[in-house]
N, C-alpha and C. Protein backbone atom coordinates (compact mmCIF):
# COMPACT_ATOMS: atom_id res chain seq x y z
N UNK A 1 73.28 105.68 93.47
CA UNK A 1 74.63 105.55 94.00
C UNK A 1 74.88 106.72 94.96
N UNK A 2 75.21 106.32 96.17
CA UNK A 2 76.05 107.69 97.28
C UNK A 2 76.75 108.00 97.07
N UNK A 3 76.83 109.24 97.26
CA UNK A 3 78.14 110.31 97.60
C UNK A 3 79.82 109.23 98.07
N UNK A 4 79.33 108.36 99.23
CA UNK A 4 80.06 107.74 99.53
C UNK A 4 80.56 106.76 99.03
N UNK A 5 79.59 105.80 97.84
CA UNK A 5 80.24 104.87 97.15
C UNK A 5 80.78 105.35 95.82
N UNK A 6 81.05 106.81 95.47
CA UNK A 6 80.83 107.52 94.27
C UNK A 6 82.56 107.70 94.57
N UNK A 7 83.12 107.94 96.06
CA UNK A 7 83.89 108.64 96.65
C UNK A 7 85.15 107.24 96.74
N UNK A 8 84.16 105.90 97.27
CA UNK A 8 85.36 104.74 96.70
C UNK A 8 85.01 103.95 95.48
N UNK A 9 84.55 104.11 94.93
CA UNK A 9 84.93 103.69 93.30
C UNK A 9 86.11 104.73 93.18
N UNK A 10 86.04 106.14 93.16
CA UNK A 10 87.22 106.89 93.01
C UNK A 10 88.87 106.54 93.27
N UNK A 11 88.82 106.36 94.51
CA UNK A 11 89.70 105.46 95.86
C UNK A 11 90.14 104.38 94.83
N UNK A 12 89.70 103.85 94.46
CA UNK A 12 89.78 102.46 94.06
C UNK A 12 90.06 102.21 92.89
N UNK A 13 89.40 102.84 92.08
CA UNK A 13 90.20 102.95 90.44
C UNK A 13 91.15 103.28 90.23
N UNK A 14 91.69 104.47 91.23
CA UNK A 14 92.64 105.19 90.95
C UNK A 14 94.06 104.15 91.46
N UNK A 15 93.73 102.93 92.54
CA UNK A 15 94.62 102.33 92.96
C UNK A 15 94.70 100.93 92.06
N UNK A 16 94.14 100.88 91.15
CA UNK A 16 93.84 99.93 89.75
C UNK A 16 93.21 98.92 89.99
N UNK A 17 91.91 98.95 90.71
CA UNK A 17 91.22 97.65 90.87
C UNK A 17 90.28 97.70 89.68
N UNK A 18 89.83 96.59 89.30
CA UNK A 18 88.60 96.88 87.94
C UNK A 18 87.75 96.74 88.18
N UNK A 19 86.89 97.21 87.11
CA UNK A 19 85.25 97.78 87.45
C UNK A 19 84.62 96.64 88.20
N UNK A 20 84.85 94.79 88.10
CA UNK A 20 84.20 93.74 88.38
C UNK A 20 84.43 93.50 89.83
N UNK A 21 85.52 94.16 90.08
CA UNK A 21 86.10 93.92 91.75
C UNK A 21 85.44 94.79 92.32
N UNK A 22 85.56 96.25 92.08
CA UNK A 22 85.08 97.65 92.53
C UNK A 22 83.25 97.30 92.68
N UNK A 23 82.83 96.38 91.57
CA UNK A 23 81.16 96.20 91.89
C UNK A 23 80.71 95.56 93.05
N UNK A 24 82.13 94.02 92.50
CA UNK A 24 81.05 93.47 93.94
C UNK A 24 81.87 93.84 95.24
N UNK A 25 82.69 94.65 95.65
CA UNK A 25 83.36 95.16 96.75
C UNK A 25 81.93 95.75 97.54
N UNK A 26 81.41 96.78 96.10
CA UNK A 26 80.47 97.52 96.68
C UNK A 26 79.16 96.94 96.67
N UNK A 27 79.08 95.96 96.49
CA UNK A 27 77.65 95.70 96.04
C UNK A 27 76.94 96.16 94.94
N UNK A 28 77.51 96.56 93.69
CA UNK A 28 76.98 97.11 92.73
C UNK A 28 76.87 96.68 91.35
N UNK A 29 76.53 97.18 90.41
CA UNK A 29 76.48 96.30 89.07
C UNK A 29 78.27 97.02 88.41
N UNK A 30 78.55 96.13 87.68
CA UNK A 30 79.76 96.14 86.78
C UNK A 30 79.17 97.61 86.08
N UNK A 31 78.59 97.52 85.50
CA UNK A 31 78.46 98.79 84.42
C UNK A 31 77.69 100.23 85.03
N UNK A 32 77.14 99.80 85.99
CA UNK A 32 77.24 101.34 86.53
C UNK A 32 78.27 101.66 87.58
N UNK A 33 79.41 100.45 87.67
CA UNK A 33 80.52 101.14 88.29
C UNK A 33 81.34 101.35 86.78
N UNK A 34 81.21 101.31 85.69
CA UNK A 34 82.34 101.20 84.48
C UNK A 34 81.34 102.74 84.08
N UNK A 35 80.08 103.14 84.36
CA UNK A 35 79.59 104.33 83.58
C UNK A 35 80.33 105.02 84.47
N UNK A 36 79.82 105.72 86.03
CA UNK A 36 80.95 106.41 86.48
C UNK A 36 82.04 106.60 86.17
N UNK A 37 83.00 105.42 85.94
CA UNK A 37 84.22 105.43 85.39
C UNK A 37 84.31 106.51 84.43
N UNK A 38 83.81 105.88 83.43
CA UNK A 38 83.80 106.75 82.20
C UNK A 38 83.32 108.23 82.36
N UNK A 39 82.45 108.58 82.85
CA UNK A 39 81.83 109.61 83.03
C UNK A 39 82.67 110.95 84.39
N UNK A 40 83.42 110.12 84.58
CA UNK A 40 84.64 110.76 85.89
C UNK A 40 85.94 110.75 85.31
N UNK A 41 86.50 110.33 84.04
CA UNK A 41 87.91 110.13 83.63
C UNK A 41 88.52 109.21 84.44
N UNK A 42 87.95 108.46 84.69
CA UNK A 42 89.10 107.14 85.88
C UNK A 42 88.87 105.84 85.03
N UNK A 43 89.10 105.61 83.92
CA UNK A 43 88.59 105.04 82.57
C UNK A 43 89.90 103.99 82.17
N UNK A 44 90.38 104.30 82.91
CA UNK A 44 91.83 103.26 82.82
C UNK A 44 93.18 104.60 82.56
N UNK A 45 93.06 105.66 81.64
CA UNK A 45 93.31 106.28 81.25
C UNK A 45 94.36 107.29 82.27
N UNK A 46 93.86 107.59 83.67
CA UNK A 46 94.55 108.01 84.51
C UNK A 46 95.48 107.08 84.95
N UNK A 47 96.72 107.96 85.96
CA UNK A 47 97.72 107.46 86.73
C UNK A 47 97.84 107.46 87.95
N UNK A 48 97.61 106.53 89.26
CA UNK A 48 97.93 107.25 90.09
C UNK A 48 99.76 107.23 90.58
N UNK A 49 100.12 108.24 91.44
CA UNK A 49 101.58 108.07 91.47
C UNK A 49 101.62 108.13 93.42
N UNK A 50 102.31 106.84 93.89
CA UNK A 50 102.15 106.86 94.95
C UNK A 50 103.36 107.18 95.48
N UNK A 51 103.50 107.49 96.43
CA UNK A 51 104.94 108.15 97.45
C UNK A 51 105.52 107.61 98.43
């Protein structure tokens, strides 16, 4: 995984898309966009607060 797709999974969780959208957005598997998750705290668990 790149720097750069590491950088929008970030982007993207944080704006509440789920791991199945965020995969195939990126071309990636569900669960190594849901391990990042987990492994970054963006696990559902965060908030983002927009302005």
């Amino acid at each position: 995984m790149t720097s750069d797709e590491k950088e929008k999974i970030s982007e993207l969780s944080l704006k509440g898309m789920g791991y199945k959208k965020i995969a195939n957005f990126l071309n990636l598997t569900r669960d190594s966009v849901r391990e990042f998750c987990k492994r970054n705290a963006l696990d559902g668990s965060s908030c983002a607060v927009l302005l």
